[in-house]
N, C-alpha and C. Protein backbone atom coordinates (compact mmCIF):
# COMPACT_ATOMS: atom_id res chain seq x y z
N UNK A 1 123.09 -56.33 -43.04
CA UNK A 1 123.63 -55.74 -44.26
C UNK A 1 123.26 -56.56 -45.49
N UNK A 2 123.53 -57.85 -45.30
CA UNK A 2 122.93 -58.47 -46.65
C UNK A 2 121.43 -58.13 -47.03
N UNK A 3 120.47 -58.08 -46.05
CA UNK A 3 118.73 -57.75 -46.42
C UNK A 3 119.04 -56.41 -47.20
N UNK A 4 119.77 -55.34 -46.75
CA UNK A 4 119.66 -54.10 -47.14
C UNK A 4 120.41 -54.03 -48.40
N UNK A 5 121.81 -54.84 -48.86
CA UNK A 5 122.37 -54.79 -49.73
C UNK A 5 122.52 -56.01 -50.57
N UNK A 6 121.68 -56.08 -51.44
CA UNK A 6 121.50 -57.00 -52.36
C UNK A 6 122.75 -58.26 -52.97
N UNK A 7 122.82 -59.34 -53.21
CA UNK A 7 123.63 -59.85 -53.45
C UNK A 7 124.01 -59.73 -54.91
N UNK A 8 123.09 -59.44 -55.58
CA UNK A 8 123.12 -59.54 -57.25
C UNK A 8 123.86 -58.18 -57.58
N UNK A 9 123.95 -57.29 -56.54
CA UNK A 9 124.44 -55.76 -56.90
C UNK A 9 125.82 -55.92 -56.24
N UNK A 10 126.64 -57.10 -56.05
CA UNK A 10 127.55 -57.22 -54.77
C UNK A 10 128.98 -56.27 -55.80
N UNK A 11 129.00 -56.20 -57.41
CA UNK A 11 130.07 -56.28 -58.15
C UNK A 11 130.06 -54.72 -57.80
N UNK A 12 128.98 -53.83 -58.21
CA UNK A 12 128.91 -52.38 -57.99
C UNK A 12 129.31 -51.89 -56.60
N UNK A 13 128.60 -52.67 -55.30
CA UNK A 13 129.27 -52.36 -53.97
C UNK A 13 130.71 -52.29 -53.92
N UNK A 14 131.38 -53.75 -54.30
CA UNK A 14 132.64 -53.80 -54.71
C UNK A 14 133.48 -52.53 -55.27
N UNK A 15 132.77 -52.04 -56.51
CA UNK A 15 133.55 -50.88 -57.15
C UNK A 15 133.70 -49.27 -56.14
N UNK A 16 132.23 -49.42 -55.29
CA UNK A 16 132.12 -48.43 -54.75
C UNK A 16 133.23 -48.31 -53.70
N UNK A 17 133.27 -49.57 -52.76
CA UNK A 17 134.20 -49.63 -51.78
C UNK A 17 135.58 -49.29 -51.96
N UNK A 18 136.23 -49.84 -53.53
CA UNK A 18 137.66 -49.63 -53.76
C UNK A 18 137.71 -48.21 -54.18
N UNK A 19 137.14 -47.31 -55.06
CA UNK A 19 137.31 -46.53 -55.94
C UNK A 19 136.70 -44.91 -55.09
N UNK A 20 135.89 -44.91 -54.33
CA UNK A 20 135.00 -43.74 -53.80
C UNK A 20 135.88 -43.48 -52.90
N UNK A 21 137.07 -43.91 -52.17
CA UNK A 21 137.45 -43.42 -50.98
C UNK A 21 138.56 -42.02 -51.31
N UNK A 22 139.13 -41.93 -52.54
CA UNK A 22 139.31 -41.29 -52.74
C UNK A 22 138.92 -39.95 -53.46
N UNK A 23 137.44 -40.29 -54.03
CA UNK A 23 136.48 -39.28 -53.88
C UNK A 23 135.84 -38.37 -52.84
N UNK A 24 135.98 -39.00 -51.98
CA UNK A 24 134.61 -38.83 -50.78
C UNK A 24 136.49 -37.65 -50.17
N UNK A 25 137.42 -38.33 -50.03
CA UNK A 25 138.56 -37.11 -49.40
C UNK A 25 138.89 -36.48 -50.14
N UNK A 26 138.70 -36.05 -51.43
CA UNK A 26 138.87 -35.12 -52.10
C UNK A 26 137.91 -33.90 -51.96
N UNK A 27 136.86 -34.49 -51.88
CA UNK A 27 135.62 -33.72 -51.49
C UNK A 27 135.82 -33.08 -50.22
N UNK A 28 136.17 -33.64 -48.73
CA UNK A 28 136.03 -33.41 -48.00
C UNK A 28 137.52 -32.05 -47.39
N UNK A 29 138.37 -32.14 -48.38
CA UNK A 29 139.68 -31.77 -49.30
C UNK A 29 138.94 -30.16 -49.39
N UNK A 30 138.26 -30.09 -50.43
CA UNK A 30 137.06 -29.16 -50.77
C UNK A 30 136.36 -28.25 -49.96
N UNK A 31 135.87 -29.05 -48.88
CA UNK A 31 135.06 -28.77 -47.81
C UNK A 31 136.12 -28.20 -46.98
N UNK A 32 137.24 -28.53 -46.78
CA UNK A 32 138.08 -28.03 -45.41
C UNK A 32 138.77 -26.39 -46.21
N UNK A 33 138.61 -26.44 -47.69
CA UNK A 33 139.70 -25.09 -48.23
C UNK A 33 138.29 -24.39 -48.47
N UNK A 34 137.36 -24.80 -48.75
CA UNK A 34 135.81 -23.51 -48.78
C UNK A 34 136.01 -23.24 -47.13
N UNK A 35 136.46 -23.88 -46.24
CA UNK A 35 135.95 -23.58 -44.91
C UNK A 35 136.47 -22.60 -44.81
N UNK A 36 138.19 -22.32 -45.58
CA UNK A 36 139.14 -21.78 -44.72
C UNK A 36 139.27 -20.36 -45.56
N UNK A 37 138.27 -20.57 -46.70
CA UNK A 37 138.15 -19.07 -47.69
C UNK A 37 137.20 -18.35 -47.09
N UNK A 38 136.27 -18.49 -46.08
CA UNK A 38 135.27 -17.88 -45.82
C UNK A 38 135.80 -16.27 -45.47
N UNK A 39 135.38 -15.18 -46.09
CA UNK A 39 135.66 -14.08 -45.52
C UNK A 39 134.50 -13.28 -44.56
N UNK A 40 134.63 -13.62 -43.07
CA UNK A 40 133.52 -12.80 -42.13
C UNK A 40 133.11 -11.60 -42.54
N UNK A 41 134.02 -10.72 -43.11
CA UNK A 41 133.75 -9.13 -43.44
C UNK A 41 132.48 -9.34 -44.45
N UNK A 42 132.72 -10.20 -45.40
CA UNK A 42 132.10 -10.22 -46.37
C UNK A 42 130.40 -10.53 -46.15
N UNK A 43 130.13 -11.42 -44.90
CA UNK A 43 129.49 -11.98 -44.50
C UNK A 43 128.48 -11.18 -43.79
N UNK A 44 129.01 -9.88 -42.70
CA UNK A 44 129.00 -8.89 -42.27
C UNK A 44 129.13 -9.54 -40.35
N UNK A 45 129.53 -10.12 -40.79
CA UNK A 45 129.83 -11.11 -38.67
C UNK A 45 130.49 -9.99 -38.15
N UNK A 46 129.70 -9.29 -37.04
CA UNK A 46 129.84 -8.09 -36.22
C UNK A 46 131.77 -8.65 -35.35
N UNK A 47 131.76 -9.42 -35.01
CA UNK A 47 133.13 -10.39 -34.63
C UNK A 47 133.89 -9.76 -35.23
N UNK A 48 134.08 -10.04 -36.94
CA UNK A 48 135.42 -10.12 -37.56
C UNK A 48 134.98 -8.83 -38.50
N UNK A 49 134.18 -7.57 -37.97
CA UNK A 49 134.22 -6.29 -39.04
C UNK A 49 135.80 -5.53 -38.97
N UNK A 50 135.77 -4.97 -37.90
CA UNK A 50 137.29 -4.48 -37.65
C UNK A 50 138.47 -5.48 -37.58
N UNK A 51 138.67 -6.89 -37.59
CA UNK A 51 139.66 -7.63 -37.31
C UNK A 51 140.04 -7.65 -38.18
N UNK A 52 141.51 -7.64 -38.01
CA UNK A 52 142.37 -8.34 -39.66
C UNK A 52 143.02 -9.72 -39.30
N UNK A 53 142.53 -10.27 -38.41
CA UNK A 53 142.93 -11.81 -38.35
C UNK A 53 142.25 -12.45 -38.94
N UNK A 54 140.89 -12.46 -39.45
CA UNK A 54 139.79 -12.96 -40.12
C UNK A 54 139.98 -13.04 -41.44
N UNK A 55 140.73 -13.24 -42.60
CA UNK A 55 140.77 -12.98 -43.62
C UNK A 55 140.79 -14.32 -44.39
N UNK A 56 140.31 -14.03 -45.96
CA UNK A 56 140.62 -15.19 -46.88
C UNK A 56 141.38 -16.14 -46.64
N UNK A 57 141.30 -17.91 -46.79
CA UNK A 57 142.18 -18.58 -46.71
C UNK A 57 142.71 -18.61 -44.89
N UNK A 58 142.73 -18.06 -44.15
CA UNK A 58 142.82 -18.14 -42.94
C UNK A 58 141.57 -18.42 -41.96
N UNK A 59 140.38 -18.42 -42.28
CA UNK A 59 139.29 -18.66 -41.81
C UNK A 59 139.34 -20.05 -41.00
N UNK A 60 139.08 -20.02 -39.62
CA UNK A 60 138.74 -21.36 -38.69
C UNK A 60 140.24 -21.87 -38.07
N UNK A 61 141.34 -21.53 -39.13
CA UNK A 61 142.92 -21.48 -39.16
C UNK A 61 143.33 -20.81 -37.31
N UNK A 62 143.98 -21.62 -36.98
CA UNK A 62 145.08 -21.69 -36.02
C UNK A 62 145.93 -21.48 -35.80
N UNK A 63 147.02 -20.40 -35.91
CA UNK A 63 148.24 -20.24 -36.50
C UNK A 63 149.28 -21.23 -35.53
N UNK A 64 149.76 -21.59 -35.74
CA UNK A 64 150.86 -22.84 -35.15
C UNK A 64 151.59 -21.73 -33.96
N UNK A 65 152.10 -20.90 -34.73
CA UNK A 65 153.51 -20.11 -33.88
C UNK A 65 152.59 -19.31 -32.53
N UNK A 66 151.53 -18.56 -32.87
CA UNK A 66 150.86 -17.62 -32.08
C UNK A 66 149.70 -18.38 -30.99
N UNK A 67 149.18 -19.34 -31.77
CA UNK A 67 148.04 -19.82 -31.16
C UNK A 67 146.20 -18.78 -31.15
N UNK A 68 146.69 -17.99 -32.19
CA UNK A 68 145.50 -17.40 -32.00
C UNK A 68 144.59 -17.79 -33.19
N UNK A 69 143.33 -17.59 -32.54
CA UNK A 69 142.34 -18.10 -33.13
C UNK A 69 141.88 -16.73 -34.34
N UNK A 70 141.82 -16.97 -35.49
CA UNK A 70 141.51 -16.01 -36.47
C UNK A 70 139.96 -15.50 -36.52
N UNK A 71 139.45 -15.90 -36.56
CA UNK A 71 137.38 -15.96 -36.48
C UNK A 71 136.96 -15.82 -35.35
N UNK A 72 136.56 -14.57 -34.85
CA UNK A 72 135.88 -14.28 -33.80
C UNK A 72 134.90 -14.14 -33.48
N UNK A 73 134.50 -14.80 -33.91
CA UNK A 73 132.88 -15.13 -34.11
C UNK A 73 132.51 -16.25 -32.61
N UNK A 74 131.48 -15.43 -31.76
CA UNK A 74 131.16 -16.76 -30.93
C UNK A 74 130.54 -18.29 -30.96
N UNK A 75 130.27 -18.40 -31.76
CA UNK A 75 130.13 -19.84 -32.45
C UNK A 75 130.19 -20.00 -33.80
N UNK A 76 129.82 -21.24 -33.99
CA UNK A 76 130.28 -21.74 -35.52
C UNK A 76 128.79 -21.44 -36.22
N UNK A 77 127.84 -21.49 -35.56
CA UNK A 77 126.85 -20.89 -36.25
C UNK A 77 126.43 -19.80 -35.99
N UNK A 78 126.76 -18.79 -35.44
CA UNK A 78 126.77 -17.48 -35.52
C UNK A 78 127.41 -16.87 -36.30
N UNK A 79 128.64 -17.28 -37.07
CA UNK A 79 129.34 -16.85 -38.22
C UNK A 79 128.61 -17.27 -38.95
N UNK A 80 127.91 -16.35 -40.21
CA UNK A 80 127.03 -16.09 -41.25
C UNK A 80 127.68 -16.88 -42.46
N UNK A 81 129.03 -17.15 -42.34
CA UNK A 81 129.28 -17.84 -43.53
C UNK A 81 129.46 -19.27 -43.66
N UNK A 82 129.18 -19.89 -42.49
CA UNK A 82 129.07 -21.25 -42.61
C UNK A 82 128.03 -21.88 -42.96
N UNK A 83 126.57 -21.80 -42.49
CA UNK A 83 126.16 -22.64 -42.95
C UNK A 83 125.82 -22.30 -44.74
N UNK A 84 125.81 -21.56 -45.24
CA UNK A 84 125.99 -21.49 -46.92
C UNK A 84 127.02 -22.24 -47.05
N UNK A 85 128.14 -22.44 -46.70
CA UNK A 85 129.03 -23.15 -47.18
C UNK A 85 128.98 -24.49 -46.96
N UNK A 86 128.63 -24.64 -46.09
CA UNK A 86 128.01 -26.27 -45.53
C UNK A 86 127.30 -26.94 -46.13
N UNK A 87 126.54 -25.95 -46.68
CA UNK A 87 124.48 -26.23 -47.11
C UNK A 87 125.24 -26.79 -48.87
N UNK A 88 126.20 -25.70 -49.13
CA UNK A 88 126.97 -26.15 -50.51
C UNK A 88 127.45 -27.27 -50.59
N UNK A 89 127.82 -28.11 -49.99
CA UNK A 89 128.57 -29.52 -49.82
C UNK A 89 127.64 -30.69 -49.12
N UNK A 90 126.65 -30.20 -49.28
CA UNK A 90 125.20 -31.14 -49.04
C UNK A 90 125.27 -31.35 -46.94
N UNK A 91 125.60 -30.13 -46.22
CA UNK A 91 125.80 -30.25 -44.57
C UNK A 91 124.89 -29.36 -44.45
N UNK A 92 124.48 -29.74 -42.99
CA UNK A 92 123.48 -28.59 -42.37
C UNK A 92 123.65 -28.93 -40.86
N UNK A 93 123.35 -27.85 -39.62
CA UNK A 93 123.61 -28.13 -38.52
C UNK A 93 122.36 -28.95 -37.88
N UNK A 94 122.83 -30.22 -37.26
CA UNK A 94 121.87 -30.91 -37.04
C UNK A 94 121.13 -30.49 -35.63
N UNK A 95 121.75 -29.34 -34.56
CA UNK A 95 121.23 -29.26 -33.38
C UNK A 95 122.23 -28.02 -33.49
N UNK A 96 121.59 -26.65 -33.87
CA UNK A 96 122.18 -25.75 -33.75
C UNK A 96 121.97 -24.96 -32.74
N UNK A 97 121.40 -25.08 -31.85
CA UNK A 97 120.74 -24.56 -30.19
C UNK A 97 122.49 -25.47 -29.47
N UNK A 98 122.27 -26.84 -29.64
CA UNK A 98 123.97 -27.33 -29.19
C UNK A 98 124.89 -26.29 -29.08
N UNK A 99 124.85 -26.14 -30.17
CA UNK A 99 126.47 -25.96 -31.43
C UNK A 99 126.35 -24.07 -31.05
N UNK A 100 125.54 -24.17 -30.68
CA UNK A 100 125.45 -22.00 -30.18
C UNK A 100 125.96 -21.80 -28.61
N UNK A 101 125.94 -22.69 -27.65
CA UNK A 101 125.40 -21.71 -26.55
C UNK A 101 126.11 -22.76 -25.43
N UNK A 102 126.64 -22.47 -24.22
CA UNK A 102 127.05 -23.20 -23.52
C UNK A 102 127.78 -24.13 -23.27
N UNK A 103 128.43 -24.73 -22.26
CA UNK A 103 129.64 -25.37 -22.57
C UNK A 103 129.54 -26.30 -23.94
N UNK A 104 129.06 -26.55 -24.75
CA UNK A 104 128.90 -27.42 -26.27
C UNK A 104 129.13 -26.55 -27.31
N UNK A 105 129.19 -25.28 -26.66
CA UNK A 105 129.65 -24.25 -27.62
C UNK A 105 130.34 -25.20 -28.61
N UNK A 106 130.28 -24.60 -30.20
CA UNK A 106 131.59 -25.01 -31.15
C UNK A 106 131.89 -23.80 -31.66
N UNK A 107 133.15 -23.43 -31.94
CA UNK A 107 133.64 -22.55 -32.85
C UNK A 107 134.51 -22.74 -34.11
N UNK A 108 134.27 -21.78 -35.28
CA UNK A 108 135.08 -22.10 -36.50
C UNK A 108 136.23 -22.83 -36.42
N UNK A 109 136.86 -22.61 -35.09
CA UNK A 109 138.30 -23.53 -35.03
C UNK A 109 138.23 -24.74 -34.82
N UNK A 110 137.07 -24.94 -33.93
CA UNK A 110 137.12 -26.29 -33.98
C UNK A 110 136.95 -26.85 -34.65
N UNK A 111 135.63 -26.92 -35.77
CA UNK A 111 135.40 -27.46 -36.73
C UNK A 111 136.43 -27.58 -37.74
N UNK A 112 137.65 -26.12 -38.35
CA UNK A 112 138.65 -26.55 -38.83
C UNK A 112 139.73 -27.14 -38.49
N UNK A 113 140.05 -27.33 -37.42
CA UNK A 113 141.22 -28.45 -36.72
C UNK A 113 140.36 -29.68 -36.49
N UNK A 114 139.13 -30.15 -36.43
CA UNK A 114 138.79 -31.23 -36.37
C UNK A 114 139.06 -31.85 -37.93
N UNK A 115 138.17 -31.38 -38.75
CA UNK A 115 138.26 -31.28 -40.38
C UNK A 115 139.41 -31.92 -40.74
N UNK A 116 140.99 -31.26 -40.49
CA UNK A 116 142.24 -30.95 -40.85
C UNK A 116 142.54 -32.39 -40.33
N UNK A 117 142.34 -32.59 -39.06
CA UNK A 117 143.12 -33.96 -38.38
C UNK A 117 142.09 -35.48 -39.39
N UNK A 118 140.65 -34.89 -39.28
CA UNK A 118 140.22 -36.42 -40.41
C UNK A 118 141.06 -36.53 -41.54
N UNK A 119 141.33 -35.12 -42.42
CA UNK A 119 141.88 -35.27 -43.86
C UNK A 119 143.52 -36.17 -43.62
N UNK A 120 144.16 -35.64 -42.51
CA UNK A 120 145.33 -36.26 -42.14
C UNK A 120 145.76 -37.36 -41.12
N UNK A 121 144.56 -37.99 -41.18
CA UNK A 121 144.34 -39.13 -40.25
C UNK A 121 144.77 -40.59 -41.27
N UNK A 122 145.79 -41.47 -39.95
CA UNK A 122 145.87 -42.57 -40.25
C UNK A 122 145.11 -43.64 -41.24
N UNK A 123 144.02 -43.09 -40.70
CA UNK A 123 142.70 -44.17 -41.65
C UNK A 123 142.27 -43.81 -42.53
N UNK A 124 142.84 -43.00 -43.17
CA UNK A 124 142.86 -42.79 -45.25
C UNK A 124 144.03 -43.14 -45.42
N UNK A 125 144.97 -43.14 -44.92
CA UNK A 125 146.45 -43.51 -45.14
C UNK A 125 145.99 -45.14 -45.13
N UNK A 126 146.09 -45.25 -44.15
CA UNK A 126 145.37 -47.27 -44.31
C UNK A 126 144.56 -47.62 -45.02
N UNK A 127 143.90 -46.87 -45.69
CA UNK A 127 142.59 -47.00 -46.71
C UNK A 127 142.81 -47.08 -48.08
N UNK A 128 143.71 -46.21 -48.25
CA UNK A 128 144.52 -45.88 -49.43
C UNK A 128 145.11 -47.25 -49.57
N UNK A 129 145.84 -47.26 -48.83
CA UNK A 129 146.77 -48.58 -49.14
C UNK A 129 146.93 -49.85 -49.45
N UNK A 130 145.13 -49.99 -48.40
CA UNK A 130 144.46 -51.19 -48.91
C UNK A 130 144.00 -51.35 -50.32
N UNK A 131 143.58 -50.26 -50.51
CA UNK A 131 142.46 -50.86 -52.06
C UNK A 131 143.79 -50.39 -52.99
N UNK A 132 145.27 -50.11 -52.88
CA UNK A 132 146.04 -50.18 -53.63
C UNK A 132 146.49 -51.36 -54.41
N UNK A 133 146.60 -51.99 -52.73
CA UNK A 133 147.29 -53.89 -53.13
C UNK A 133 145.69 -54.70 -53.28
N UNK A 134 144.68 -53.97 -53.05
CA UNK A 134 143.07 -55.31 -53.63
C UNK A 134 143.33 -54.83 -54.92
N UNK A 135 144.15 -53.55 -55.53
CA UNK A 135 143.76 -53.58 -57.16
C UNK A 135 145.32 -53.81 -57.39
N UNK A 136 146.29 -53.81 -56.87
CA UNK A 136 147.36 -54.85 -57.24
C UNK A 136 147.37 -56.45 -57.42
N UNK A 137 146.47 -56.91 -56.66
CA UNK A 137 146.46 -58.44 -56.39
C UNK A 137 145.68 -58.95 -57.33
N UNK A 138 144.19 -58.02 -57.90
CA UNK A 138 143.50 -58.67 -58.96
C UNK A 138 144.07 -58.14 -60.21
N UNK A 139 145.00 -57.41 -60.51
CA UNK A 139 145.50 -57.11 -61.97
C UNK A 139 146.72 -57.31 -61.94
N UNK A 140 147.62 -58.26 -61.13
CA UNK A 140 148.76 -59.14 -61.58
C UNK A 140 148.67 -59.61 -62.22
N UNK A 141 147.20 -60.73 -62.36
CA UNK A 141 147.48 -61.93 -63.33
C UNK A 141 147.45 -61.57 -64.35
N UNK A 142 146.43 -60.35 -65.05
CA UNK A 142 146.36 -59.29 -66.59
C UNK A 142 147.89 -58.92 -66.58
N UNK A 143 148.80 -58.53 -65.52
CA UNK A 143 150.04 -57.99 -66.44
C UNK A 143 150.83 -58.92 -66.41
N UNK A 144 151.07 -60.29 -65.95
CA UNK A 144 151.63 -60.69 -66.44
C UNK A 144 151.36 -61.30 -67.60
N UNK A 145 150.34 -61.81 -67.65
CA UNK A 145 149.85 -62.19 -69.01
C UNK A 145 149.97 -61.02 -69.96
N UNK A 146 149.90 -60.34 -70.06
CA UNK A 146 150.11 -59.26 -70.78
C UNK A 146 151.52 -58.99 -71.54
N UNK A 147 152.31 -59.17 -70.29
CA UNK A 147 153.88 -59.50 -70.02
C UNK A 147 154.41 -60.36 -71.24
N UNK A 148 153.88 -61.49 -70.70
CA UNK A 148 153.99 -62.76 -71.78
C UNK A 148 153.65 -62.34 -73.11
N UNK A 149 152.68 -61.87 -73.25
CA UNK A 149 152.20 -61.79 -74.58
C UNK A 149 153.04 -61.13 -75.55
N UNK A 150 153.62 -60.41 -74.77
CA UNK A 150 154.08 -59.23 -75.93
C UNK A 150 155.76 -59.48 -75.40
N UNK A 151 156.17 -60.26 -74.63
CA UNK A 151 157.35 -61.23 -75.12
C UNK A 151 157.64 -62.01 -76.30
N UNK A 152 156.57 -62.82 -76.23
CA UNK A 152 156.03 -63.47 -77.11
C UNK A 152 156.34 -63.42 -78.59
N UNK A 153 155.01 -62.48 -78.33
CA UNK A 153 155.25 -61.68 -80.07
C UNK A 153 156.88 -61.13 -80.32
N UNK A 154 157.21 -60.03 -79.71
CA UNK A 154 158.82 -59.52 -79.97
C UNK A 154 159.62 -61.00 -80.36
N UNK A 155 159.44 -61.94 -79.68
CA UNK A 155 160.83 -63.00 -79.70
C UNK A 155 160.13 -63.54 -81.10
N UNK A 156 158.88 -63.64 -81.57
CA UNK A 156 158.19 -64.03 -82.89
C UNK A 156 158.86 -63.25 -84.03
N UNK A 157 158.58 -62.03 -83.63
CA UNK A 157 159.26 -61.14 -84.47
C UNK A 157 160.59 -61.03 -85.02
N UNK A 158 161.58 -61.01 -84.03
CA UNK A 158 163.21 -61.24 -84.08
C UNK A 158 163.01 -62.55 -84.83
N UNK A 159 162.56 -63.64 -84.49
CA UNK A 159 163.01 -64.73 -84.97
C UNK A 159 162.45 -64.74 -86.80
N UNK A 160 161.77 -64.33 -86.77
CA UNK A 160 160.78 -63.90 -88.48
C UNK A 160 162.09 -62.79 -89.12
N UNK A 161 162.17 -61.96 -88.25
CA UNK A 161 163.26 -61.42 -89.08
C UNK A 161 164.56 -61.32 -89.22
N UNK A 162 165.01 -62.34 -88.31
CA UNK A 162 166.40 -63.30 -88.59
C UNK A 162 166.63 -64.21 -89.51
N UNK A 163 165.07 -64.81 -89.50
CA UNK A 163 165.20 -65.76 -90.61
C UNK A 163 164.94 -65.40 -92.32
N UNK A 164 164.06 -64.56 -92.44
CA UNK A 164 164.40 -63.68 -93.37
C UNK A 164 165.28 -63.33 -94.29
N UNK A 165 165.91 -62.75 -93.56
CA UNK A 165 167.32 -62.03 -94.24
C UNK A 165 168.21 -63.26 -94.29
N UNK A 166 168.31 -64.42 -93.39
CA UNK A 166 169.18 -65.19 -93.89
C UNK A 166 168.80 -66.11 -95.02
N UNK A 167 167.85 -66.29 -95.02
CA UNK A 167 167.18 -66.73 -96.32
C UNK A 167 167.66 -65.88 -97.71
N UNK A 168 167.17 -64.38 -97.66
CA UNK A 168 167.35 -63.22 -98.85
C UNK A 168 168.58 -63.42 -98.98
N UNK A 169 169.74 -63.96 -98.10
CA UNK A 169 170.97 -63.31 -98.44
C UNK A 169 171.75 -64.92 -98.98
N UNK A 170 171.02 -65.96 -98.35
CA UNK A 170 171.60 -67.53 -99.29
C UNK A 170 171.12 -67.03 -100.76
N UNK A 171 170.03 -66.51 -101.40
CA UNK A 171 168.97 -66.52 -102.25
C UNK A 171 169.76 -65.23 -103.13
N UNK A 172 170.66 -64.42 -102.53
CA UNK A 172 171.13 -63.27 -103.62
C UNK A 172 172.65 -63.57 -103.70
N UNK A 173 172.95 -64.96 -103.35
CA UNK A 173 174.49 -65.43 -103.68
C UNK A 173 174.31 -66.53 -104.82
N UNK A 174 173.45 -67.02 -105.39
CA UNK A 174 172.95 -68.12 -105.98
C UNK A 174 172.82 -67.71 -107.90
N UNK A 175 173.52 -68.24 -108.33
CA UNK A 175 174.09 -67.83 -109.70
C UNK A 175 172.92 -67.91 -110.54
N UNK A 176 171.70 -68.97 -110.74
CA UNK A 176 171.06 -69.40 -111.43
C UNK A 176 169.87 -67.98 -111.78
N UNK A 177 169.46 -67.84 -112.84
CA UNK A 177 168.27 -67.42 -112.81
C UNK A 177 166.90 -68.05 -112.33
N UNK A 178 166.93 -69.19 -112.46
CA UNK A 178 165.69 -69.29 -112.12
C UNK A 178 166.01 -69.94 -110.08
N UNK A 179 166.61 -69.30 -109.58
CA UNK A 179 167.22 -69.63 -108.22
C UNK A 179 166.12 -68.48 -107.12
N UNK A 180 166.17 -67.63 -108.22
CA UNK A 180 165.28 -66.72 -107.56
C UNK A 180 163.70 -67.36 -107.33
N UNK A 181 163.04 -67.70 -108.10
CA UNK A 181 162.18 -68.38 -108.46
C UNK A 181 161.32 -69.52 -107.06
N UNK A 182 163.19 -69.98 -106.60
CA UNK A 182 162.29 -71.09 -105.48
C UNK A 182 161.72 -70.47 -104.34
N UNK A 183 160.66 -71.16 -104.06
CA UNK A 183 160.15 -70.60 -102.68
C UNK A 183 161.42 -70.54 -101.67
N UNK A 184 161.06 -69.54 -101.03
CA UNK A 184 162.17 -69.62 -99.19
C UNK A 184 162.00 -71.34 -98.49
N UNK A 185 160.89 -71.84 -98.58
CA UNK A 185 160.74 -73.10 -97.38
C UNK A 185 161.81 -73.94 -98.28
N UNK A 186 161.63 -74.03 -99.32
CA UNK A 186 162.22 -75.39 -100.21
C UNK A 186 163.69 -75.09 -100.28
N UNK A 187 164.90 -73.53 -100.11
CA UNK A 187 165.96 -73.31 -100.11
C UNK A 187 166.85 -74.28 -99.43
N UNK A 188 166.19 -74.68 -97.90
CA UNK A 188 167.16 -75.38 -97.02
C UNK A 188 166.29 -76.70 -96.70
N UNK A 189 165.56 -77.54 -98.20
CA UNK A 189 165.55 -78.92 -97.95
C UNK A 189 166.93 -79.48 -98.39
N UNK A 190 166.61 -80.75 -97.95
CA UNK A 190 167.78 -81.65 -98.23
C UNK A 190 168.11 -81.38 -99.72
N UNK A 191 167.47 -81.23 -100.75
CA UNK A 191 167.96 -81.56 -102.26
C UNK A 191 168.35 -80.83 -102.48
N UNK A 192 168.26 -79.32 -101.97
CA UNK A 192 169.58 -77.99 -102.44
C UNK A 192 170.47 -77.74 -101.59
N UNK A 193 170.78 -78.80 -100.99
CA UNK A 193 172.04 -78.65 -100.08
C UNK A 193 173.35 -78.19 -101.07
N UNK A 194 172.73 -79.41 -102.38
CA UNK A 194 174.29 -79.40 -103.09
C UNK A 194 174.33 -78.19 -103.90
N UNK A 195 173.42 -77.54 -104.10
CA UNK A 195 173.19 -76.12 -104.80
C UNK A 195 173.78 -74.67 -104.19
N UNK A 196 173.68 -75.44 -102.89
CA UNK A 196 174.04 -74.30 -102.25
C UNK A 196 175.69 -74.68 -101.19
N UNK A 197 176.05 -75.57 -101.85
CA UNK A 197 177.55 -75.85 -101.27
C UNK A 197 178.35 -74.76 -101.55
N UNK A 198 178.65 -74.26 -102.74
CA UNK A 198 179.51 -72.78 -103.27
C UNK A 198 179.18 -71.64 -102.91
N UNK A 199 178.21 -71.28 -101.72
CA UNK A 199 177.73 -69.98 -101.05
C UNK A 199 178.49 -69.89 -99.96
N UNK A 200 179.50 -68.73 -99.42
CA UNK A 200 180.08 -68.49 -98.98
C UNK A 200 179.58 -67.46 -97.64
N UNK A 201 178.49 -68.51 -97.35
CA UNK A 201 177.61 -67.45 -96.52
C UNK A 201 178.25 -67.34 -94.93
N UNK A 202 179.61 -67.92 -94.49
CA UNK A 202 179.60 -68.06 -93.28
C UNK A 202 180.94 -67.60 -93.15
N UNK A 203 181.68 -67.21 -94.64
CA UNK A 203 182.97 -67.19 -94.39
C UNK A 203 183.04 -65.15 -94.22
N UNK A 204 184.05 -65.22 -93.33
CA UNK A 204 184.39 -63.92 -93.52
C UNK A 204 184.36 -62.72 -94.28
């Protein structure tokens, strides 16, 4: 794997591995509801002309309660509407002499209950979960820092505008005209302590 997959490209492999898995089952998501729209009538599959088990959305479908198979079609490639639909999602039958004739027979059902059990299989559930906590574990340290930051600032803020107003409000009790005049820093040095002894800033 390393000869074939470059080390300098390792960051893009990376992205592919975390991020595509839920592409690739969405797709395949895709592939199992085109399977199950196929209408035989439409197709003209001598099987499903007179049947009304064959219909939209039920195609390859199993019904749980009955057990009957909807697509009567003797194989999966003898029904006319699969491989177009296959060929649409970049599939084609790789040994369709197999897949026609003899005990290797396959039929629409199988292929959609096989389909159905990958989409609902353990190992997208485990897959999922993994590249949840690989992109939890590398973007902790961004939120907490992040966290911080904008603690930070807010407690900057409160404190800027606590101090503020207590400043404006020593500064609009102060008799003098030219009281207005002093800067805020110089209000609470030592030398206007005594200036500001008669401000009644704390009493009730």
């Amino acid at each position: 794997m390393r000869i074939i997959l470059p080390h300098k490209h390792s960051n893009t492999y990376l992205s592919w591995a975390i991020y595509l898995p839920w592409t690739f089952w969405d797709l395949l998501n895709n592939l199992y509801n085109a399977f199950c729209e196929i209408t035989c009538a439409d197709w003209g599959c001598r099987g499903c002309l007179r049947g009304e088990k064959c219909r939209s959305g039920k195609h390859g479908v199993i019904e749980d309660e009955k057990k009957d198979v909807t697509c009567q079609c003797d194989s999966i490639v003898k029904c006319r509407g699969v491989a177009p639909t296959l060929y649409q999602y970049g599939f084609s039958f790789g040994e369709a002499s197999t897949l026609n004739g003899g005990s290797t027979a396959k039929k629409c059902k199988d292929f959609c209950s096989q389909l159905k059990k990958v989409l609902q299989s353990q190992y997208f559930k485990d897959l999922f979960k993994e590249c949840d906590e690989f992109l939890k574990q590398i973007r902790w340290p961004f939120m907490l820092t992040l966290l911080a930051l904008w603690s930070l600032s807010l407690l900057y803020l409160l404190h800027i505008a606590v101090v503020r107003l207590d400043v404006l409000r020593i500064r609009s009790h102060l008799k003098s005209p030219a009281s207005h005049r002093i800067a805020a820093q110089s209000l609470l040095a030592a030398a206007r302590v005594k200036a500001l002894a008669n401000v009644k800033y704390f009493s009730p």
